[in-house]
Protein backbone atom coordinates (compact mmCIF):
# COMPACT_ATOMS: atom_id res chain seq x y z
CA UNK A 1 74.60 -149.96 111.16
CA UNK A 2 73.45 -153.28 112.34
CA UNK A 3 76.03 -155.97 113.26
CA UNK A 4 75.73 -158.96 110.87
CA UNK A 5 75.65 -162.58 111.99
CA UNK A 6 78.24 -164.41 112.03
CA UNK A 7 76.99 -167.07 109.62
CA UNK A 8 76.13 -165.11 106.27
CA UNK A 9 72.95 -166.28 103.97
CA UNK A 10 73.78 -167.76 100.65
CA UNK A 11 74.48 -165.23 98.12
CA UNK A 12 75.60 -164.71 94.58
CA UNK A 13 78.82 -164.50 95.96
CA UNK A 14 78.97 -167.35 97.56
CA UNK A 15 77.18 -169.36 94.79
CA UNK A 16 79.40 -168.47 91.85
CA UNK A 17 82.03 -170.02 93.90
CA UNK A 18 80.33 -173.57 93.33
CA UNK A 19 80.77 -173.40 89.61
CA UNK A 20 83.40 -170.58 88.80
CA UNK A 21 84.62 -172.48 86.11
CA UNK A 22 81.83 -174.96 84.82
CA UNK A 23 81.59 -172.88 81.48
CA UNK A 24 84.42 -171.32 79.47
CA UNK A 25 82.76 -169.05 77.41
CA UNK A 26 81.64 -167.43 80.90
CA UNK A 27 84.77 -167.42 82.62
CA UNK A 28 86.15 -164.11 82.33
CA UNK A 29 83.30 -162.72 84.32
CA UNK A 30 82.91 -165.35 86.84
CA UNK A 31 87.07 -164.83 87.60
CA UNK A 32 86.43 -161.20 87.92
CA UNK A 33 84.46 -161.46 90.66
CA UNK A 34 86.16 -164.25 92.26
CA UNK A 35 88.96 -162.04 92.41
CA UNK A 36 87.46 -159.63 94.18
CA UNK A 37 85.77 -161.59 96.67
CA UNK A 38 88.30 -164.08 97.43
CA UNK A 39 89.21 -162.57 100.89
CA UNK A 40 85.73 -162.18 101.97
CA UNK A 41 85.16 -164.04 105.03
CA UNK A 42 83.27 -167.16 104.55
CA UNK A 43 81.60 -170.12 106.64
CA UNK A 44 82.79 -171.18 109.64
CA UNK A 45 85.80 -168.16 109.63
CA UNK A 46 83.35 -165.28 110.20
CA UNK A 47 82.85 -165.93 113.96
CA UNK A 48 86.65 -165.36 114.10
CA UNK A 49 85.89 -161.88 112.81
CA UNK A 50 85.21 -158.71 114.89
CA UNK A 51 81.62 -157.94 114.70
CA UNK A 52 82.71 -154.17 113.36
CA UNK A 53 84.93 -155.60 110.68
CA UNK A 54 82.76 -158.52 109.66
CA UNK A 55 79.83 -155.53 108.76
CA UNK A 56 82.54 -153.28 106.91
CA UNK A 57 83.04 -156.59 104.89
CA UNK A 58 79.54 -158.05 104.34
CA UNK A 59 78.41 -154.11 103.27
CA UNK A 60 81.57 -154.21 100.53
CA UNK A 61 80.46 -157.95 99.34
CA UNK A 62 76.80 -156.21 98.80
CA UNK A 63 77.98 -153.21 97.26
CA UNK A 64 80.11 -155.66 95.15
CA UNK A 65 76.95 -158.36 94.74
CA UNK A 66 74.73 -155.13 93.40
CA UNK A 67 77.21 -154.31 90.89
CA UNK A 68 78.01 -157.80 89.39
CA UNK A 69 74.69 -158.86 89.56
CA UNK A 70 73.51 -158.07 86.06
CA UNK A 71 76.46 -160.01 84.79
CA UNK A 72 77.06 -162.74 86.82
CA UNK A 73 73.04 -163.81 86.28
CA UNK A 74 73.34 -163.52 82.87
CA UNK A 75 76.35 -165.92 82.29
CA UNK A 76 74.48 -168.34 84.96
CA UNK A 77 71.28 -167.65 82.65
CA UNK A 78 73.60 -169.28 79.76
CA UNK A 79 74.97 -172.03 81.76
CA UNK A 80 71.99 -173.48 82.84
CA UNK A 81 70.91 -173.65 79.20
CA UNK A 82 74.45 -175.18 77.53
């Protein structure tokens, strides 16, 4: 397994936490994965992280990204055209 960099690319993760609640009718999906990504590492805090841990975490966040992603596209899908 490789070691990730400290400074993780931009994600859906991280970009449904710009806007988690700028729609109401999406909200109950966008919560549900903000609550299970809330203790995710993120920004400057990963380089505080052990190398070992910080890949255990960023291969969670991608299983977690792979099965939200349907969903969480979808409700952005219908935010964009509100």
């Amino acid at each position: 397994m490789a070691l990730s960099s400290p400074v993780r690319r931009s994600s859906i993760v991280s970009g449904v936490r710009k806007f988690s609640f700028a729609e109401i009718r999406y909200e109950g999906t966008i919560i549900a994965l903000e609550s299970e990504i809330k203790d995710f590492p993120r920004g400057t805090v990963r380089v505080l992280w052990a190398p070992y841990a910080l890949a255990m975490k960023d291969a969670e966040a991608a299983r977690i990204e792979e099965r939200w992603k349907k969903g969480i596209l979808e409700a952005c899908r219908k935010i964009a055209e509100a």
